[in-house]
PDB file of N, CA and C in Angstrom:
ATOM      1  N   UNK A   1      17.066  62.093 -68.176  1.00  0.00           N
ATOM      2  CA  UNK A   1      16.930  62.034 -66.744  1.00  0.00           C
ATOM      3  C   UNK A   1      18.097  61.234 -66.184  1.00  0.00           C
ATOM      4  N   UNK A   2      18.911  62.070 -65.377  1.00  0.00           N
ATOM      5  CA  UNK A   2      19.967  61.362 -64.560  1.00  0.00           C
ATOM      6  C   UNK A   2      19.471  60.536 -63.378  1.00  0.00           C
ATOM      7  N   UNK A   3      20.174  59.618 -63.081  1.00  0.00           N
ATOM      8  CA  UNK A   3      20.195  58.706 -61.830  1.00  0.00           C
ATOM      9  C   UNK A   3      21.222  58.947 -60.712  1.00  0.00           C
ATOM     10  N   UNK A   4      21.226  59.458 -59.574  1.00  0.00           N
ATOM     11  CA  UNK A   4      22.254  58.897 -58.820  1.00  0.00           C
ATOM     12  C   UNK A   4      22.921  57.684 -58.591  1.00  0.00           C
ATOM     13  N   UNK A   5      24.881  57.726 -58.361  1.00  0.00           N
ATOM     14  CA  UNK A   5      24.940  56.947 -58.327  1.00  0.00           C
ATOM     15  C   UNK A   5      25.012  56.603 -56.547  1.00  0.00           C
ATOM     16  N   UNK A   6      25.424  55.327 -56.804  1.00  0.00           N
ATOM     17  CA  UNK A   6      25.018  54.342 -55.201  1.00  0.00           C
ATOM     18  C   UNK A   6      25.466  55.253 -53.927  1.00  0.00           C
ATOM     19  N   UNK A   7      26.753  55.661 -54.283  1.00  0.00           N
ATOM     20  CA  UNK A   7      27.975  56.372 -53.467  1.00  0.00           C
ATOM     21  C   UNK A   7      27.466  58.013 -53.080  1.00  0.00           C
ATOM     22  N   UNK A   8      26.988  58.756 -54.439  1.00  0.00           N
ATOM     23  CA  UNK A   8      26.490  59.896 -54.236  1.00  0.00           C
ATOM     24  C   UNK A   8      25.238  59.672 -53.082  1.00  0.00           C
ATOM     25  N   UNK A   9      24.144  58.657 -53.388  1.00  0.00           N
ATOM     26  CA  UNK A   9      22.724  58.586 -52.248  1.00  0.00           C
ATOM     27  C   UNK A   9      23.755  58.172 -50.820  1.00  0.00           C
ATOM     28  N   UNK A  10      24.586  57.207 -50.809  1.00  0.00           N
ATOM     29  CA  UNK A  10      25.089  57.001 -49.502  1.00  0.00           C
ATOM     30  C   UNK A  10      25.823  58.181 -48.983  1.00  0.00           C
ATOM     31  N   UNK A  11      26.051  59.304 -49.601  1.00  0.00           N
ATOM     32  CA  UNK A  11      26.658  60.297 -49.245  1.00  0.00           C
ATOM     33  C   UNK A  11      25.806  60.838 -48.722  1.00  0.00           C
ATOM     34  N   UNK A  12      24.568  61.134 -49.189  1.00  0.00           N
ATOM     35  CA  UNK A  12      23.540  61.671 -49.083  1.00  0.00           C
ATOM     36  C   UNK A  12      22.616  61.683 -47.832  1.00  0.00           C
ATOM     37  N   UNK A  13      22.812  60.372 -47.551  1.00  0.00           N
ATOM     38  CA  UNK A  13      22.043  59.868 -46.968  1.00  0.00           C
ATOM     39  C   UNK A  13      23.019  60.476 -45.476  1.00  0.00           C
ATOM     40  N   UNK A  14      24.141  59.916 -45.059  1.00  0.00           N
ATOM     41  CA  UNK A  14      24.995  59.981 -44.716  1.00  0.00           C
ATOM     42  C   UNK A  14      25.440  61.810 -43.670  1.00  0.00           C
ATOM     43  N   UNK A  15      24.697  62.398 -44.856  1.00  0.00           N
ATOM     44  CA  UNK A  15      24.595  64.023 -44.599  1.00  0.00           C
ATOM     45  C   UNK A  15      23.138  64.131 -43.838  1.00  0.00           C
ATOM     46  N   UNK A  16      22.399  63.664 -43.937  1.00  0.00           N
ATOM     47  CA  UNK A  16      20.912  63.511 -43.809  1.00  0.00           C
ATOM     48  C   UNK A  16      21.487  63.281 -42.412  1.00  0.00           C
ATOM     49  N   UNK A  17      21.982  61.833 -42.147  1.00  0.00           N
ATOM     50  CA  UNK A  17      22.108  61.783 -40.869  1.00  0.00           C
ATOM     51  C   UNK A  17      22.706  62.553 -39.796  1.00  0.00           C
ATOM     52  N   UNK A  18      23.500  63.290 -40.480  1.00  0.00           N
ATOM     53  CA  UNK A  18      24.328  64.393 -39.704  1.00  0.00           C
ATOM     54  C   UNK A  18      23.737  65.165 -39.272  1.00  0.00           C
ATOM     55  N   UNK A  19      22.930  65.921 -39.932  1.00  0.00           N
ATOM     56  CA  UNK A  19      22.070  67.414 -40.075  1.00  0.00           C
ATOM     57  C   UNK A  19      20.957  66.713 -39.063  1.00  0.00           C
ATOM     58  N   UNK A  20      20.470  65.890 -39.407  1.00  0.00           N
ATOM     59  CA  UNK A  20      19.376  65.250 -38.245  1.00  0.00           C
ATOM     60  C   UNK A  20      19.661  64.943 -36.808  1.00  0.00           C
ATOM     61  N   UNK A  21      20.999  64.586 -36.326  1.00  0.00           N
ATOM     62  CA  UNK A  21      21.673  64.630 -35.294  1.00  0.00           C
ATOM     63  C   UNK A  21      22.014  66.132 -34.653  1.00  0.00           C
ATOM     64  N   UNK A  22      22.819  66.891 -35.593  1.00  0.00           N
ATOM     65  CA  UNK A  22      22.395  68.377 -35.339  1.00  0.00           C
ATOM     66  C   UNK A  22      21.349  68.876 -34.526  1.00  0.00           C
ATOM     67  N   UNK A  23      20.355  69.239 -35.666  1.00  0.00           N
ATOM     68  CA  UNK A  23      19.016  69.169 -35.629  1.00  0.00           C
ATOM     69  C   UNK A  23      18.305  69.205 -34.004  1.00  0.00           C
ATOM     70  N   UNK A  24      18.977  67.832 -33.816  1.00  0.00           N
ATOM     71  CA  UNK A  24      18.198  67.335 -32.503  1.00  0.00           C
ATOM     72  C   UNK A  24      18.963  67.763 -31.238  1.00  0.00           C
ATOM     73  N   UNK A  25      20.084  67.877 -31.467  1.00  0.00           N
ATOM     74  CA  UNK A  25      21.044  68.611 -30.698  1.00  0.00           C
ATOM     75  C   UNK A  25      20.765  69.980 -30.189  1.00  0.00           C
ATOM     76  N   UNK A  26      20.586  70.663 -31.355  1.00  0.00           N
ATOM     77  CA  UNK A  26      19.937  71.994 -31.111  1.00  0.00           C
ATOM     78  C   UNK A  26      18.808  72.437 -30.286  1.00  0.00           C
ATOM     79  N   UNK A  27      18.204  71.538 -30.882  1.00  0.00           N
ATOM     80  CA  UNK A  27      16.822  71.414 -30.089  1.00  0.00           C
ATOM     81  C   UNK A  27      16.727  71.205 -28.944  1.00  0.00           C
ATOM     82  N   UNK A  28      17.998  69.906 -28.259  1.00  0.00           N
ATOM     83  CA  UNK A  28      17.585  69.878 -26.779  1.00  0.00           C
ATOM     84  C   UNK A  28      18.511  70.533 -26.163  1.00  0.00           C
ATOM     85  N   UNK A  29      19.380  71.447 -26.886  1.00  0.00           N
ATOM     86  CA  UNK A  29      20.116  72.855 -26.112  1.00  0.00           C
ATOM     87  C   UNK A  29      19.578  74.225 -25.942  1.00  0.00           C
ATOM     88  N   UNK A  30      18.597  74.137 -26.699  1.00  0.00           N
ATOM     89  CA  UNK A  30      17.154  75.523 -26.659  1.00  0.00           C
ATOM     90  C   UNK A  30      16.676  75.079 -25.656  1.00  0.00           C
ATOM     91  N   UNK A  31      15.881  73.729 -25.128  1.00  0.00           N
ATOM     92  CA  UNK A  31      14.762  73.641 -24.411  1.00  0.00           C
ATOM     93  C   UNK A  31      15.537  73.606 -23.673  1.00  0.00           C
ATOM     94  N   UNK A  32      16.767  73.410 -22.671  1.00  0.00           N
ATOM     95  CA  UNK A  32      17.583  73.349 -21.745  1.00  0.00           C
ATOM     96  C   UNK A  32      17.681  74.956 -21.294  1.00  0.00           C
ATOM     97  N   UNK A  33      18.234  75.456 -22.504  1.00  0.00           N
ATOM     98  CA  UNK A  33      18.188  76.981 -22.167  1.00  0.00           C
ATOM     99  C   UNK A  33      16.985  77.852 -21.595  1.00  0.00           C
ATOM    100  N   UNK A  34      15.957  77.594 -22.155  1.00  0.00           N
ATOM    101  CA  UNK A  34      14.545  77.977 -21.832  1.00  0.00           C
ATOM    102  C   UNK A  34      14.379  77.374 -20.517  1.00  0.00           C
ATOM    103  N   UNK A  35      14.566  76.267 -20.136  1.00  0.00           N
ATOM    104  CA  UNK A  35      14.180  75.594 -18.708  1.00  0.00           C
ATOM    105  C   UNK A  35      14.820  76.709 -17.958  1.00  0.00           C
ATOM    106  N   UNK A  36      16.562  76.624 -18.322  1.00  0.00           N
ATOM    107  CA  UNK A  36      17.391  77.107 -17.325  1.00  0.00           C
ATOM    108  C   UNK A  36      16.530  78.671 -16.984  1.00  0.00           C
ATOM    109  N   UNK A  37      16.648  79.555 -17.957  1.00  0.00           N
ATOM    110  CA  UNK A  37      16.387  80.861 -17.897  1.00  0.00           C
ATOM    111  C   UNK A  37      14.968  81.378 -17.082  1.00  0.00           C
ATOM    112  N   UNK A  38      13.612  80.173 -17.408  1.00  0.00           N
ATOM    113  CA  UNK A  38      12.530  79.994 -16.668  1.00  0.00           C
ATOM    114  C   UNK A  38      12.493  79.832 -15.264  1.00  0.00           C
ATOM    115  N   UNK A  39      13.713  78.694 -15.163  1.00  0.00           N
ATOM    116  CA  UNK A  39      14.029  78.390 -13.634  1.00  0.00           C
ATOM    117  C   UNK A  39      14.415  79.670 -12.801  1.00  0.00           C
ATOM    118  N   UNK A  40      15.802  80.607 -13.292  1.00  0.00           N
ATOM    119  CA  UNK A  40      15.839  81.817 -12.508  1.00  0.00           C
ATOM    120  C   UNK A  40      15.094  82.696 -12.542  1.00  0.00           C
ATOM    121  N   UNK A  41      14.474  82.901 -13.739  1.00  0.00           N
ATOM    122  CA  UNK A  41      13.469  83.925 -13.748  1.00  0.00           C
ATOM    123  C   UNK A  41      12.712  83.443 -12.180  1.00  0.00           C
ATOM    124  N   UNK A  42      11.773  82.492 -12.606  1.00  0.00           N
ATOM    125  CA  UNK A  42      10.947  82.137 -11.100  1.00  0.00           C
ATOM    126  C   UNK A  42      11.650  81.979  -9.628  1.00  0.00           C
ATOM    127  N   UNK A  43      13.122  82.015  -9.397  1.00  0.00           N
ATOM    128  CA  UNK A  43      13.213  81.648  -8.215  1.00  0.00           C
ATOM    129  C   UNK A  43      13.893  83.371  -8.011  1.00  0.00           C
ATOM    130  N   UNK A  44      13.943  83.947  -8.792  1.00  0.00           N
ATOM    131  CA  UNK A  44      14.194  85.234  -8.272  1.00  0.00           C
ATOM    132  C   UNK A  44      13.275  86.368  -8.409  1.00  0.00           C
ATOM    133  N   UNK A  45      11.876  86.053  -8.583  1.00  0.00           N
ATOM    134  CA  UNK A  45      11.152  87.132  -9.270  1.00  0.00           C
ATOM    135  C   UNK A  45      10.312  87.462  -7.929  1.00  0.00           C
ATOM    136  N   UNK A  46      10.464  86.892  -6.604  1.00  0.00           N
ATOM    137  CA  UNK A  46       9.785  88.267  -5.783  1.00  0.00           C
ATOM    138  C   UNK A  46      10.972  89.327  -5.429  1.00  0.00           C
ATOM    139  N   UNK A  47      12.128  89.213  -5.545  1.00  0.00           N
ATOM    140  CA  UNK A  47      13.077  90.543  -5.515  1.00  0.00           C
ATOM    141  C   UNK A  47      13.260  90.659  -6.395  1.00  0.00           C
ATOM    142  N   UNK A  48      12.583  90.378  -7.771  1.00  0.00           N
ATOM    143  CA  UNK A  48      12.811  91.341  -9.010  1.00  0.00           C
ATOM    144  C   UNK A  48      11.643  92.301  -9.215  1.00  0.00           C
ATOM    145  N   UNK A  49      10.696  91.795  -8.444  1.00  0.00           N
ATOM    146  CA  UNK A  49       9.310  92.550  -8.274  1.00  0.00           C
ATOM    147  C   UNK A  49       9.562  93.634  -7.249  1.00  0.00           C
ATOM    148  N   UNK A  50      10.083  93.283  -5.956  1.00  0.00           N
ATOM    149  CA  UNK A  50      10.436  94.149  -5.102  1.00  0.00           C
ATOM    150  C   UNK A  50      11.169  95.584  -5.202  1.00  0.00           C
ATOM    151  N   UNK A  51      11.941  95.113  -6.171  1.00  0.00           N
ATOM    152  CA  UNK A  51      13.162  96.024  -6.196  1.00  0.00           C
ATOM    153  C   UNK A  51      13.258  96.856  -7.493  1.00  0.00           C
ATOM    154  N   UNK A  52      13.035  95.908  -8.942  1.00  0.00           N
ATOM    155  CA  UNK A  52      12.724  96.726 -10.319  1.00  0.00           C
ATOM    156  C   UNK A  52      11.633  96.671 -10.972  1.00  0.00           C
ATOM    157  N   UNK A  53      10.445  96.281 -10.477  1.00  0.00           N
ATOM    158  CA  UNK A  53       9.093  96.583 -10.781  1.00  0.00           C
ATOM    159  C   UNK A  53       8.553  97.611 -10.124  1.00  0.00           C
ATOM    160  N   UNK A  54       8.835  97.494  -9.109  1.00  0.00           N
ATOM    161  CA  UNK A  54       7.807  98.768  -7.873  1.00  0.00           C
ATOM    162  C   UNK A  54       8.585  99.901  -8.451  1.00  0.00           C
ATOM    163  N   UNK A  55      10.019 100.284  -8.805  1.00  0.00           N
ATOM    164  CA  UNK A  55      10.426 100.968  -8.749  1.00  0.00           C
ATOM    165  C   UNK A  55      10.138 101.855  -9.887  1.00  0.00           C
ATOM    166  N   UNK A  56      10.661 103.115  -9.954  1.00  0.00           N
ATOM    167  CA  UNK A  56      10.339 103.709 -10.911  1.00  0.00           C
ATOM    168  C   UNK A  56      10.808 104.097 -12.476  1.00  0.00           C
ATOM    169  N   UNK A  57      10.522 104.039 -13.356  1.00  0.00           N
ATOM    170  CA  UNK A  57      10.984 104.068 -14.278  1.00  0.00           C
ATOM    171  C   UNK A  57      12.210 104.907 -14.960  1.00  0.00           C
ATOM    172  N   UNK A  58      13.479 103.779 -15.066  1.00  0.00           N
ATOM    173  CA  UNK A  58      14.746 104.616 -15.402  1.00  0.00           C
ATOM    174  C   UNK A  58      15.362 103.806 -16.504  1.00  0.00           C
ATOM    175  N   UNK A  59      16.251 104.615 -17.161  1.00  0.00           N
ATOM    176  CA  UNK A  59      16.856 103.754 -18.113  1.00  0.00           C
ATOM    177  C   UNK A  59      17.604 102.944 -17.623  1.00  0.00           C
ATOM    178  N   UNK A  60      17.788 102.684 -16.762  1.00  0.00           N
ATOM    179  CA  UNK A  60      18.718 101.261 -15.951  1.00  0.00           C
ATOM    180  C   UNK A  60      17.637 100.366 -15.679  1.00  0.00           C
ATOM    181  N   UNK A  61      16.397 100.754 -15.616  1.00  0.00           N
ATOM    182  CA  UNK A  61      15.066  99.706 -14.975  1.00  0.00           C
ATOM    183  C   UNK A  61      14.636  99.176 -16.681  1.00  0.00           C
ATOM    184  N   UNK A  62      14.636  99.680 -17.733  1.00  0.00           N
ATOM    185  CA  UNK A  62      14.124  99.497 -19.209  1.00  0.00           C
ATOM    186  C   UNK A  62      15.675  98.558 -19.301  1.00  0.00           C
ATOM    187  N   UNK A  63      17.038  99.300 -19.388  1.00  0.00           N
ATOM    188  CA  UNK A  63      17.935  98.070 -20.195  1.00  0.00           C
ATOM    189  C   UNK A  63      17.819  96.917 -18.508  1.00  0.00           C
ATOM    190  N   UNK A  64      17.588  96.450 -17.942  1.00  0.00           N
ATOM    191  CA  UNK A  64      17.769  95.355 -17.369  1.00  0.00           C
ATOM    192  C   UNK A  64      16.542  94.573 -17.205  1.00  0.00           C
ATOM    193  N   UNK A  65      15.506  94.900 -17.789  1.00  0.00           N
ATOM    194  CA  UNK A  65      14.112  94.510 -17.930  1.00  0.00           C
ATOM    195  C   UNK A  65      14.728  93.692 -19.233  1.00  0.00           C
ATOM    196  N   UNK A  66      15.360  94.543 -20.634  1.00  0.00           N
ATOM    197  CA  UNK A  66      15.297  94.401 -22.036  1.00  0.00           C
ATOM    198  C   UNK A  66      16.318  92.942 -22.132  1.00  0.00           C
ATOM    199  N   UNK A  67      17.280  93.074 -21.040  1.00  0.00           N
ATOM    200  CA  UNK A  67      18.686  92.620 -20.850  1.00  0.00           C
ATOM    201  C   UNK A  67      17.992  90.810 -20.063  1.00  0.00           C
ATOM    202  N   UNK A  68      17.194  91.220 -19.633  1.00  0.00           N
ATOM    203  CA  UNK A  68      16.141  89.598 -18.511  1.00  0.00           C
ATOM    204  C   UNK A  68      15.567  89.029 -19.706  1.00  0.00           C
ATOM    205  N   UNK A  69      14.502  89.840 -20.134  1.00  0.00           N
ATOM    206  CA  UNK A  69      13.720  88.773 -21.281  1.00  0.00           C
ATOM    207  C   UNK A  69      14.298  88.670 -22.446  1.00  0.00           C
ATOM    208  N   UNK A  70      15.068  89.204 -22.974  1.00  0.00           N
ATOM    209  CA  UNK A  70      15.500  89.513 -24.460  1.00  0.00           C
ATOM    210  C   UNK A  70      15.920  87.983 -25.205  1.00  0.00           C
ATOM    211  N   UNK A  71      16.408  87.458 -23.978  1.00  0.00           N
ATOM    212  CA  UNK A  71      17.407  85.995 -24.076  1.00  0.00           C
ATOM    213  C   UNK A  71      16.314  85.014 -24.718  1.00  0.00           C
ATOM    214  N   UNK A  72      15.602  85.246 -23.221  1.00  0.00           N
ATOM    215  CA  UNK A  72      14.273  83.892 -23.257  1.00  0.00           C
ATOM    216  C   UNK A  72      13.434  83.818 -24.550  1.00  0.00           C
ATOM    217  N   UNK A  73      13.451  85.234 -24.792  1.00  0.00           N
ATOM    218  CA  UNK A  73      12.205  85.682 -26.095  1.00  0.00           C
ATOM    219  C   UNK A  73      13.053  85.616 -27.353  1.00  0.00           C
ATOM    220  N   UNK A  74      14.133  85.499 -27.867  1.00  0.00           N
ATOM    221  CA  UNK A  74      15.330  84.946 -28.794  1.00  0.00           C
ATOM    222  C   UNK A  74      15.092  83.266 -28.934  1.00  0.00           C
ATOM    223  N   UNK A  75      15.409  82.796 -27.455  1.00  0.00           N
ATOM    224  CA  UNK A  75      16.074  81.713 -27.699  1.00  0.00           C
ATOM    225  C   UNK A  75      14.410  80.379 -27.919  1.00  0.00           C
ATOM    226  N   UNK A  76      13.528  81.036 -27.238  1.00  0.00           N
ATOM    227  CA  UNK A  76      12.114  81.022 -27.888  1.00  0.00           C
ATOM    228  C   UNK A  76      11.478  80.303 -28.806  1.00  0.00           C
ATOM    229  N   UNK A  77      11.690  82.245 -29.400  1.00  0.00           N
ATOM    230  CA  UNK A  77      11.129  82.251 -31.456  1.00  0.00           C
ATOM    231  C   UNK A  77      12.198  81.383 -32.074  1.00  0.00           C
ATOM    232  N   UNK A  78      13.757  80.872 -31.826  1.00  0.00           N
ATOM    233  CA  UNK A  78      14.020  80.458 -31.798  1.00  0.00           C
ATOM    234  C   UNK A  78      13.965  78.725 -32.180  1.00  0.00           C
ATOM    235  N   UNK A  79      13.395  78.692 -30.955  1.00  0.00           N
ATOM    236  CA  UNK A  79      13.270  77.205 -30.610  1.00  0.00           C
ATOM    237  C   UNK A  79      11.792  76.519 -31.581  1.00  0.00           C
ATOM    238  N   UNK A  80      10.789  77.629 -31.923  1.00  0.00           N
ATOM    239  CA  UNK A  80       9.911  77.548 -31.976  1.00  0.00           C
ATOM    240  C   UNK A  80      10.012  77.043 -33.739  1.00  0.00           C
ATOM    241  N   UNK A  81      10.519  78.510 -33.866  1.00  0.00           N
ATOM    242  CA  UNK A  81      10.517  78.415 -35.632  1.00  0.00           C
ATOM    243  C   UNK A  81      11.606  76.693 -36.064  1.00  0.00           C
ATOM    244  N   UNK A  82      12.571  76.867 -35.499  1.00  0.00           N
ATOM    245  CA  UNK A  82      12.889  75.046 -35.625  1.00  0.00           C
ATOM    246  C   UNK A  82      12.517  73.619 -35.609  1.00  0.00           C
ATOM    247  N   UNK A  83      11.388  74.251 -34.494  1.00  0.00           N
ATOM    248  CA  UNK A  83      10.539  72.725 -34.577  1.00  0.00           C
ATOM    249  C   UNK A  83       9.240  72.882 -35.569  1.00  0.00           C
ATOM    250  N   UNK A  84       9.064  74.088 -35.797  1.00  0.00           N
ATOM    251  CA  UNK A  84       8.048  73.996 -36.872  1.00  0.00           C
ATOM    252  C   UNK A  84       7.618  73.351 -37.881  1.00  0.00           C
ATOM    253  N   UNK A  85       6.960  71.872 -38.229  1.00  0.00           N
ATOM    254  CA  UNK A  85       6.488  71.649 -39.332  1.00  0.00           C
ATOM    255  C   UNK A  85       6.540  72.223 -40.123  1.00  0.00           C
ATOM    256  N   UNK A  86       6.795  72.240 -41.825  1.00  0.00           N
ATOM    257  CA  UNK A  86       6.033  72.884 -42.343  1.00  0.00           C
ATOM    258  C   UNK A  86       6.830  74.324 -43.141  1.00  0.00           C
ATOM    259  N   UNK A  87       7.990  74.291 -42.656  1.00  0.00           N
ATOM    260  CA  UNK A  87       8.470  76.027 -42.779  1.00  0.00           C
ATOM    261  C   UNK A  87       9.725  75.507 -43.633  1.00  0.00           C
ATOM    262  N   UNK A  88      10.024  76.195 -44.520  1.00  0.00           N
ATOM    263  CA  UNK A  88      11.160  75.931 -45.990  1.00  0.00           C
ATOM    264  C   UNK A  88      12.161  75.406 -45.280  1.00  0.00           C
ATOM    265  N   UNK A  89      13.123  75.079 -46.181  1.00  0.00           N
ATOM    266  CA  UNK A  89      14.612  75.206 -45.612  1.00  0.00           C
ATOM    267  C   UNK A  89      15.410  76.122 -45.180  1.00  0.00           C
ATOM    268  N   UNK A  90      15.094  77.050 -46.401  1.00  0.00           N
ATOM    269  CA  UNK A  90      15.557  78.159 -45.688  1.00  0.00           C
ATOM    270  C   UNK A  90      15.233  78.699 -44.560  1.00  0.00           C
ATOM    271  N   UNK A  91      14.317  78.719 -43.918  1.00  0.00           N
ATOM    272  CA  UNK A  91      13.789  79.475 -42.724  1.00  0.00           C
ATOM    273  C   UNK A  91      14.349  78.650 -41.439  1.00  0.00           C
ATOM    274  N   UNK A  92      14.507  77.584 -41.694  1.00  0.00           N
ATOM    275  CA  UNK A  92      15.172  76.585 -40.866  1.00  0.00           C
ATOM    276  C   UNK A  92      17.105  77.264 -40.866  1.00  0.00           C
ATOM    277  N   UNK A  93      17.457  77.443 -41.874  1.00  0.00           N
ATOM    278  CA  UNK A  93      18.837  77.195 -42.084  1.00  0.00           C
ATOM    279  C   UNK A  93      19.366  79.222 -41.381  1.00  0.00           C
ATOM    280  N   UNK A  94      18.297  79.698 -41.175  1.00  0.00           N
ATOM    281  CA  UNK A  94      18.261  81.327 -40.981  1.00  0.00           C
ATOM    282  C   UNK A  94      17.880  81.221 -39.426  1.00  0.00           C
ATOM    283  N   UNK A  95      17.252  80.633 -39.169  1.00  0.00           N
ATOM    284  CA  UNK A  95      16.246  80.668 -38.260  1.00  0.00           C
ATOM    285  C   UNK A  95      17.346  80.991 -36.569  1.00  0.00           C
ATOM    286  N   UNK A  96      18.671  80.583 -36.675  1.00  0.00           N
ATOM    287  CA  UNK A  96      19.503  80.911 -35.745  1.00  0.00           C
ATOM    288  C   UNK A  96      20.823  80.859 -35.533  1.00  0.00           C
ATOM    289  N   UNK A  97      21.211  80.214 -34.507  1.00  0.00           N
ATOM    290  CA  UNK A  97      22.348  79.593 -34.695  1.00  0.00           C
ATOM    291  C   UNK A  97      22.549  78.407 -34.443  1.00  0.00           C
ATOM    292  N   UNK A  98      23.471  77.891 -35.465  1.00  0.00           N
ATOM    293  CA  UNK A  98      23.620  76.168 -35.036  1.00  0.00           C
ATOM    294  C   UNK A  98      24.921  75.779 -34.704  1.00  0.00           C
ATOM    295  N   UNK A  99      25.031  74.480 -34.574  1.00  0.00           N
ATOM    296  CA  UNK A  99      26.103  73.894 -33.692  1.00  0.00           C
ATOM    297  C   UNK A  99      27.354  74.140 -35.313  1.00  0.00           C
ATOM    298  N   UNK A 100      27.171  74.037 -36.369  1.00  0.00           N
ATOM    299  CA  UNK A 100      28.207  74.609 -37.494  1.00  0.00           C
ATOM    300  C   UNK A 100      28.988  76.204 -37.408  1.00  0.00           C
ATOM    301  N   UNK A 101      28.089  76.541 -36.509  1.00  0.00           N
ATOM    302  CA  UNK A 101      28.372  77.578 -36.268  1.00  0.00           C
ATOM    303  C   UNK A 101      29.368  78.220 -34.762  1.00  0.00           C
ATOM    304  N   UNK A 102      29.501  77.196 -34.350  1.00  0.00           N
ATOM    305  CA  UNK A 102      30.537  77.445 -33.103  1.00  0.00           C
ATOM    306  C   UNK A 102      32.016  76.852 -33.638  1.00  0.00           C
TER     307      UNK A 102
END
């Protein structure tokens, strides 16, 4: 049975802190996003009711319906599966995109 040495755990540790800063980063750039996207949704949804709900069904009324929620319902499952207790690493490390990734 090997031991780490001092330098490898402070490395370790060190990474821990990174990924946890991440982590939290991410997190309060989802719920920002979700606010934001909630916010227009609601301050524009009696002329979205007016104008592409009443109206009748076209493929310009389906992609800009698909094109409104698609974001919110992404950035979401998203947000959701990240804060999840409980769920592997992997599902965490899949689960979207992260700030390593810009």
């Amino acid at each position: 049975m090997s031991t780490a040495s001092p330098s490898e755990i402070e490395q370790e540790v060190a990474q821990l802190v990174v990924d946890i800063g991440q982590n939290l980063t991410n997190n309060y750039i989802a719920m920002s996003s979700i606010c934001f996207l909630v916010y227009d949704i609601l301050i524009n949804l009696d002329k979205e009711v007016e104008y592409i709900w009443k109206a009748r069904w076209t493929a310009s009324k389906a992609l800009f319906i698909f094109g409104r929620y698609y974001g919110l319902g992404f950035i979401s499952a998203s947000f959701a599966v990240s804060t999840t207790i409980g769920l592997s690493a992997e599902v965490h490390e899949n689960s979207g995109i992260s700030l390593d990734d810009c």
